[in-house]
Protein backbone atom coordinates (compact mmCIF):
# COMPACT_ATOMS: atom_id res chain seq x y z
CA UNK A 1 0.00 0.00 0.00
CA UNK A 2 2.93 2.50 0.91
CA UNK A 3 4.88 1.70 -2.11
CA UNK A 4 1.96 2.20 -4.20
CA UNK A 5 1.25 5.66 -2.87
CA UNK A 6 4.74 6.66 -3.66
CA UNK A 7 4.69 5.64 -6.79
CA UNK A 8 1.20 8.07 -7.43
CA UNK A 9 1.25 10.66 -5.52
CA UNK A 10 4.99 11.91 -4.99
CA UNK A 11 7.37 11.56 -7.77
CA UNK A 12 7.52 14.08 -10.79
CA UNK A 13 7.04 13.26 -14.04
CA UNK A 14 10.87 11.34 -13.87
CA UNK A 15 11.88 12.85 -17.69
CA UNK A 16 11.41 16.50 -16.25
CA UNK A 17 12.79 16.08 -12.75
CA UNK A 18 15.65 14.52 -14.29
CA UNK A 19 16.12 17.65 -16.44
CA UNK A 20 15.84 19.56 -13.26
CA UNK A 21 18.41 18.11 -11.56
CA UNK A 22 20.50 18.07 -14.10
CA UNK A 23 20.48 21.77 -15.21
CA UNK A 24 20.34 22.91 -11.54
CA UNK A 25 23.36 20.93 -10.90
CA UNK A 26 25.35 22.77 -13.59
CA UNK A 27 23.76 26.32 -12.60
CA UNK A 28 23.96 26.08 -8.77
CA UNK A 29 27.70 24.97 -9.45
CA UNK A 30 28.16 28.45 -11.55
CA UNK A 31 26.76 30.21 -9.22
CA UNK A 32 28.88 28.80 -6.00
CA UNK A 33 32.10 29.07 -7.86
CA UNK A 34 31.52 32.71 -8.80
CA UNK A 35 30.33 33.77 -5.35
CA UNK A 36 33.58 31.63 -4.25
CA UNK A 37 36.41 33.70 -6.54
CA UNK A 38 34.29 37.18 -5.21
CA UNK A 39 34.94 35.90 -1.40
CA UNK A 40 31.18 36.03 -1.10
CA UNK A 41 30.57 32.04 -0.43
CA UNK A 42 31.78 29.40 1.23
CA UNK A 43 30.13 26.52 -0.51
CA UNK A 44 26.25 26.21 -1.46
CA UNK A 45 23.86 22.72 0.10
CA UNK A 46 20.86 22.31 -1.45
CA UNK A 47 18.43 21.37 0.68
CA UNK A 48 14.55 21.27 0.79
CA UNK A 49 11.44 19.15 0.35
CA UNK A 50 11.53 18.40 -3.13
CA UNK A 51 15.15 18.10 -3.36
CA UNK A 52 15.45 15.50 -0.76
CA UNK A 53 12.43 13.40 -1.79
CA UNK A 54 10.26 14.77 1.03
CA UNK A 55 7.69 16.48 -1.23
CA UNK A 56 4.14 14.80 -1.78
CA UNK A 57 1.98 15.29 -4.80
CA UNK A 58 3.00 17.04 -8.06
CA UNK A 59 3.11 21.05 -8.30
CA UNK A 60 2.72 23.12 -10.81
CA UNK A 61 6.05 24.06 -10.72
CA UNK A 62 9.11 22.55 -8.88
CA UNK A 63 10.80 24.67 -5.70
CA UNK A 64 14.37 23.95 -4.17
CA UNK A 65 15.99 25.34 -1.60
CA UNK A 66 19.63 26.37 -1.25
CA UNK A 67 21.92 27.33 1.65
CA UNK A 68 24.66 30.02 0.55
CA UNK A 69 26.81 29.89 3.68
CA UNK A 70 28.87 32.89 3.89
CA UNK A 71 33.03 32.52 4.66
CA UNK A 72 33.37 33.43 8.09
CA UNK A 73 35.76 31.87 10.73
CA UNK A 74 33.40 30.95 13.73
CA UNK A 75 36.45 32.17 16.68
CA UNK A 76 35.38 35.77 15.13
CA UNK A 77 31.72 35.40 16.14
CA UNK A 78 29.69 34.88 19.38
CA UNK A 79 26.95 33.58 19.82
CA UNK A 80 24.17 35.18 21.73
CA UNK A 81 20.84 33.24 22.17
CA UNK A 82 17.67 35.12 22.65
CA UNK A 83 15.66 33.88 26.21
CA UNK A 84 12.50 34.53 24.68
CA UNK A 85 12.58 32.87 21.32
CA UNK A 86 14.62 29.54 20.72
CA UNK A 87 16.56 28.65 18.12
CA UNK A 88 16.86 32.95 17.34
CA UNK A 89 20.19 34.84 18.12
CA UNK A 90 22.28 37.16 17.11
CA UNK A 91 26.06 36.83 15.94
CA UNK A 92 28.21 39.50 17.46
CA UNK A 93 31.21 40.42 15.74
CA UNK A 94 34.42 40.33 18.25
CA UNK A 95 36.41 42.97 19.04
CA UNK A 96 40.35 43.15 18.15
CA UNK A 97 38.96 40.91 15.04
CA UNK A 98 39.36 42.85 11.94
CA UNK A 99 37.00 41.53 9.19
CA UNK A 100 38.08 40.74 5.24
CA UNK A 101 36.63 44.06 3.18
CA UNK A 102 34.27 41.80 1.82
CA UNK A 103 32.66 40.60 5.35
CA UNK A 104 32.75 44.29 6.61
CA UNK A 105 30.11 44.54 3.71
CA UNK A 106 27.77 42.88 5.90
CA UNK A 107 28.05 44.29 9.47
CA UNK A 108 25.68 46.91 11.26
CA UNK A 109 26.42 48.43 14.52
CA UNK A 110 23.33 47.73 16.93
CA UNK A 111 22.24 49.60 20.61
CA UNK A 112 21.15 47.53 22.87
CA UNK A 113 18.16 49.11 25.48
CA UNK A 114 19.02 52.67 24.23
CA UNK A 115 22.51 52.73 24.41
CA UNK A 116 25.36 53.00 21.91
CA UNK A 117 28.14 50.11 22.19
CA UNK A 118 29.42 50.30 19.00
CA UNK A 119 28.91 46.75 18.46
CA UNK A 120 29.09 45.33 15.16
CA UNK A 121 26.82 42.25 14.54
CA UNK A 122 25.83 40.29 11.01
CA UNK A 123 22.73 42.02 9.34
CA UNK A 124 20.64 39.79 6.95
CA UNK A 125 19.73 42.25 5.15
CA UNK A 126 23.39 43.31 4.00
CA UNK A 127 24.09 39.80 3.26
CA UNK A 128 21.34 39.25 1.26
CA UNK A 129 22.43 42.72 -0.95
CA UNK A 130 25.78 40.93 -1.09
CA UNK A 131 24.73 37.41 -2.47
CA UNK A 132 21.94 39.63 -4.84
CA UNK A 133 24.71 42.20 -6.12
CA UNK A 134 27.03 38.71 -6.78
CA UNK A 135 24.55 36.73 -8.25
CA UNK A 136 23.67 39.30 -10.93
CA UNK A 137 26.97 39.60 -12.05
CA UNK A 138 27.35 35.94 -11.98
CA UNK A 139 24.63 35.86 -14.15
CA UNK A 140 25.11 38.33 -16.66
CA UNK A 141 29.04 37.45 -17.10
CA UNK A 142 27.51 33.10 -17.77
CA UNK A 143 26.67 31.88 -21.17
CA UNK A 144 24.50 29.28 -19.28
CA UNK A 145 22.31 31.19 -17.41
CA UNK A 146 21.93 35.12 -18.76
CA UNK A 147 18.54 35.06 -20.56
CA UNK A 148 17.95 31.39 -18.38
CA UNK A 149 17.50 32.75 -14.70
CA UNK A 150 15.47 35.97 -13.15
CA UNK A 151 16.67 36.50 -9.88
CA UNK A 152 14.24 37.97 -7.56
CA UNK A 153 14.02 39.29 -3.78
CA UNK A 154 11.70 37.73 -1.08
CA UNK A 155 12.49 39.40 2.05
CA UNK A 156 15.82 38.01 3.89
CA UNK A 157 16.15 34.70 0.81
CA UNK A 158 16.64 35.32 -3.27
CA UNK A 159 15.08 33.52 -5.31
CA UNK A 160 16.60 32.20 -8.63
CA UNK A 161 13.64 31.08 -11.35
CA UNK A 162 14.74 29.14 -14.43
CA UNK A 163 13.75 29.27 -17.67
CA UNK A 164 15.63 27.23 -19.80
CA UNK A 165 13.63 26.97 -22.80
CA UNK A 166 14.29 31.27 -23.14
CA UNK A 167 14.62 32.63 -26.54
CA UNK A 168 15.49 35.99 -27.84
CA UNK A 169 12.43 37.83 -26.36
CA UNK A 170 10.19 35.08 -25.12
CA UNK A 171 10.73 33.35 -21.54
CA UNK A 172 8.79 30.29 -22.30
CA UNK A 173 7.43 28.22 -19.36
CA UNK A 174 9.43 28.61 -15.97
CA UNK A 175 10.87 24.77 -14.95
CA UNK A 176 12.27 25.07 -11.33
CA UNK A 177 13.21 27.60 -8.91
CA UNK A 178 15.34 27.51 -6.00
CA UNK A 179 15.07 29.97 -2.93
CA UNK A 180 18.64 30.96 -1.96
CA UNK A 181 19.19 31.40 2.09
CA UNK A 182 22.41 33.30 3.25
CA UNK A 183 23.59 31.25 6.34
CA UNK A 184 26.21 31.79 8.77
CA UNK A 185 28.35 28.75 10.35
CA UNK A 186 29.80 28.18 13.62
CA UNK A 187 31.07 25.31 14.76
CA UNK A 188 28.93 22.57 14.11
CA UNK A 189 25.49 25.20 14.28
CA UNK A 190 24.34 27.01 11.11
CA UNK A 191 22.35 29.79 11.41
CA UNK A 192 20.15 31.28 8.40
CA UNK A 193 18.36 34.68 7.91
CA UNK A 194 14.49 32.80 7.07
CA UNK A 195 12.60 32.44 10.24
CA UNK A 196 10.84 29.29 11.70
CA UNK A 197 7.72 28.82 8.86
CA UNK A 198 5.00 31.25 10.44
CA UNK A 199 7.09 33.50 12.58
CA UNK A 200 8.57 36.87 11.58
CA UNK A 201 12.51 37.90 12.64
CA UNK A 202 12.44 40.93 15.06
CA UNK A 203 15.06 42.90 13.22
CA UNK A 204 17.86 42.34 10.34
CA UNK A 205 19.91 41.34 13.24
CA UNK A 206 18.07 38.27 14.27
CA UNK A 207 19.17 34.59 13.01
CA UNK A 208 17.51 31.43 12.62
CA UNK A 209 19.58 27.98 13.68
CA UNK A 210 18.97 25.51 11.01
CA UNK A 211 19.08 21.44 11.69
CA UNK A 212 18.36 21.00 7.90
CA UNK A 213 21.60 19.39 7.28
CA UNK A 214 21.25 17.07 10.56
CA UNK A 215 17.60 16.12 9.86
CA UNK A 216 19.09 15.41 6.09
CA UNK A 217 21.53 12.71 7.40
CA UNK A 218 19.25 11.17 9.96
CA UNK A 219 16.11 10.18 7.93
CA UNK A 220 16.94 6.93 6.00
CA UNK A 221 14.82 6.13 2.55
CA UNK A 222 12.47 4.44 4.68
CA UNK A 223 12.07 7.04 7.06
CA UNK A 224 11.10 9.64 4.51
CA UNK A 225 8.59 7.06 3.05
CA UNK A 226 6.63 6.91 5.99
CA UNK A 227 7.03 10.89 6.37
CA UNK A 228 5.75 11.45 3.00
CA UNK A 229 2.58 9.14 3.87
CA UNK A 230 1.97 11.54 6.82
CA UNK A 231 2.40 14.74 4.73
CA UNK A 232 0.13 13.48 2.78
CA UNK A 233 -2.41 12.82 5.70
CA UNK A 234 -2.18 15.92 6.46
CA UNK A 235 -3.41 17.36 2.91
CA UNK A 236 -6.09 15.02 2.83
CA UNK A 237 -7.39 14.63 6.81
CA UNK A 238 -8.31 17.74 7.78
CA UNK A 239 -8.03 17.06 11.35
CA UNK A 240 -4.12 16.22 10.36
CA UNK A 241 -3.82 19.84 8.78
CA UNK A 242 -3.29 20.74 12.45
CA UNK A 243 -0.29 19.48 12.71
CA UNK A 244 2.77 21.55 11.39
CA UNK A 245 4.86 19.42 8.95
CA UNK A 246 8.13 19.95 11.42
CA UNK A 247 6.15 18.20 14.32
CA UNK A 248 5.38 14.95 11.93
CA UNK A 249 9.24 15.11 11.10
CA UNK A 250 10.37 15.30 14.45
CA UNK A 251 8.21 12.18 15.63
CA UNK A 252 9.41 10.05 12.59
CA UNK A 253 13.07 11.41 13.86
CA UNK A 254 12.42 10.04 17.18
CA UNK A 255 11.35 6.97 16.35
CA UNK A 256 14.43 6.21 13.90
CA UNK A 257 16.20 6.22 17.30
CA UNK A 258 13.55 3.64 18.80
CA UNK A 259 13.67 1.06 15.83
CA UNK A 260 16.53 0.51 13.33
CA UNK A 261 15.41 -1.61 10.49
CA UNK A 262 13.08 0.84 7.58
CA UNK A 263 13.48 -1.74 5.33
CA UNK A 264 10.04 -1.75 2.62
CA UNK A 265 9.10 -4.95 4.12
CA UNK A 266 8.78 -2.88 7.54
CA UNK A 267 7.69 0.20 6.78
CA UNK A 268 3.99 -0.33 7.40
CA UNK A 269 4.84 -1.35 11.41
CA UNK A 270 6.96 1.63 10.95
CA UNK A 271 3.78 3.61 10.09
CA UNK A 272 1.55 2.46 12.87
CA UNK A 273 5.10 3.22 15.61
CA UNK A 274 4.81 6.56 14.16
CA UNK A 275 1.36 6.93 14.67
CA UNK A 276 1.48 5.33 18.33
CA UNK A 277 4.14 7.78 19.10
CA UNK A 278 2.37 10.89 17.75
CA UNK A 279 -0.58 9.45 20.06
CA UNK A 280 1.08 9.26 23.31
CA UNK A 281 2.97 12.91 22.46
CA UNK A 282 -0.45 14.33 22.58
CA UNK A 283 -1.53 12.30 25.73
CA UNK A 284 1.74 13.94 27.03
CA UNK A 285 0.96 17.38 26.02
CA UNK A 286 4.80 17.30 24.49
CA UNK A 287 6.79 16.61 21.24
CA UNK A 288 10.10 17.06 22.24
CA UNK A 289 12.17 18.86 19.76
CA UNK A 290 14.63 16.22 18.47
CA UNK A 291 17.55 18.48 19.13
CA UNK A 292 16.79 20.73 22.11
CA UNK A 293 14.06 18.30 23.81
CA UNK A 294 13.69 21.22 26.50
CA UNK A 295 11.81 22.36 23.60
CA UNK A 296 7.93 21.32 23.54
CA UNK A 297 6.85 21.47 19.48
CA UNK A 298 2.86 21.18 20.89
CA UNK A 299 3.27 24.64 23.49
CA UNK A 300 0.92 26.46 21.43
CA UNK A 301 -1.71 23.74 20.70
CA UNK A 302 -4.77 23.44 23.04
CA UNK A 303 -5.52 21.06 25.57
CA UNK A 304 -9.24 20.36 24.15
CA UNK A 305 -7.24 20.17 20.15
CA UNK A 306 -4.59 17.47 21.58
CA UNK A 307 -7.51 15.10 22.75
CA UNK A 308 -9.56 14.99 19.94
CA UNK A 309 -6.32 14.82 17.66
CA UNK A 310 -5.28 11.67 19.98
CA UNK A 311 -8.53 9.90 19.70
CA UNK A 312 -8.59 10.59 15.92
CA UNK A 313 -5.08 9.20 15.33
CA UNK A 314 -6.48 5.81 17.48
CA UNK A 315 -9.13 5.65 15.56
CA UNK A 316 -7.08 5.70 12.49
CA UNK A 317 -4.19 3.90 13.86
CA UNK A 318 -6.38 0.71 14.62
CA UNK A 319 -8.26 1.54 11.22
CA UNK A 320 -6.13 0.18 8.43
CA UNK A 321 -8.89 0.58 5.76
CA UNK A 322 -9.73 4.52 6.23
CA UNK A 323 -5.71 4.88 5.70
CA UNK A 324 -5.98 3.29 2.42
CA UNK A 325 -8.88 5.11 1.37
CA UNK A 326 -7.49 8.36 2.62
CA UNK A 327 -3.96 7.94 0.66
CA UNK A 328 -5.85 6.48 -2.50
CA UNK A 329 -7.74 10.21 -2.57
């Protein structure tokens, strides 16, 4: 049943996400080695839903995401965590280091409750201007992509859409775009200027730590299987819409820790362990974030919302045929 909802209701059309791949590998590898010989990037990940096999049902149009992490050396920054908002901070800028003329580009000095410090700390918004300024150059000086890509601004990301069937005056049907996100590193933490899905960032001064690259390595093929099937319970049960995407990843992230073997053969027990954890996370009133588990994921859902979610996932957990019916929609 699992294997025959991924083969109808996630994959592309295989011919034209294997052109996608294919031309975005060539482009995104313009792009990072022209941002590299400016001093602007470090190296580029692309990351996202679609690109790692996470994405259910076919778009109109197919989105990837891409982390441009910027070349900084992480004994120049400090990291200061904001008590009211985890996973947000801001990266200070230490004194007696003297940044490359290139990362002085994308300081700001910032006061902090009225006063003036004259501390320097790394504004999204300047980083963003430098990645945009590079990028168009990158792609005006490339046979490849002038006439190819537009290159657009959305707030603190870019975004890159590719046409590759362009001629002379006519753009033709856009293929793929890719939403570029200027990220910071330090240490083993990367921190990027888009904010947790539904939340704004306070200032240009606020970051957002990422576990994109983490989550990446932990989820096994079989893993993402069984997250796909509860994506797509969540577009088709509306009681399921109220769960946030991130909370269905982080109990299928748990319980890759709980049982090893994802093998196809396994992967409908898998389902129903899922399930039976999701159920006794809502008894519990907590989904522990998988890296900070000080951190409840359900603090903002109500008490009388958690019941009725956890009856409805017993109900379908003990209810193999409404599953079927539900991912056959």
């Amino acid at each position: 049943m699992l294997q025959d909802f991924d083969n109808r209701h996630v994959q592309y059309e295989s011919k034209t996400m294997e052109r996608t791949m294919s031309i975005n590998s060539v482009y995104m590898s313009i792009v990072e080695q022209h941002l590299k010989q400016c001093a602007i990037c470090d190296h580029v990940e692309m990351i996202g839903s679609v690109y790692e096999g996470l994405a259910t049902d076919e778009a109109d149009s197919i989105q990837f995401e891409a982390l441009i992490t910027m070349p900084i050396s992480g004994s120049d920054i400090e990291v200061i965590k904001m008590s009211d908002k985890p996973f947000y901070v801001w990266l200070k800028f230490l004194h007696g280091a003297e940044p490359s003329p290139v990362f002085d580009r994308v300081l700001n000095y910032w006061s902090f409750f009225g006063s003036w410090l004259g501390e320097r700390y790394l504004d999204s918004k300047k980083t963003v201007d430098l990645i945009f300024k590079g990028m168009e150059k990158c792609i005006f000086e490339s046979k490849h992509l002038n006439g190819k890509v537009k290159l657009n601004r959305k707030g603190a990301v870019l975004q890159m859409e590719v046409y590759p069937d362009s001629w002379l005056l006519s753009w033709g049907s856009r293929l793929y775009s890719v939403d570029i996100i200027p990220a910071y590193t330090v240490g083993q933490e990367v921190y990027e200027s888009r904010p947790i899905r539904g939340d704004k960032m306070p200032d240009t001064m606020t970051w957002h730590r990422s576990f994109a690259l983490q989550e990446r390595q932990k989820l096994c093929e079989g893993a993402k299987m069984v997250l796909r099937v509860l994506k797509a319970l969540r577009k088709r049960e509306s009681d399921f819409g109220n769960f946030t995407s991130y909370q269905l990843k982080t109990v299928v992230l748990h319980e890759t820790d709980a049982n090893e073997d994802w093998s196809e053969l396994m992967l409908g027990k898998r389902l129903a362990d899922v399930l039976a954890r999701l159920e006794r996370c809502l008894a519990a009133r907590n989904i522990p974030h998988y890296f900070s588990p000080e951190i409840n994921l359900l603090s903002k859902m109500p008490p009388y919302a958690m019941d009725y979610l956890g009856d409805r996932i017993r109900h379908l957990r003990t209810n193999e045929d409404e599953i079927v019916r539900l991912l056959k929609i």
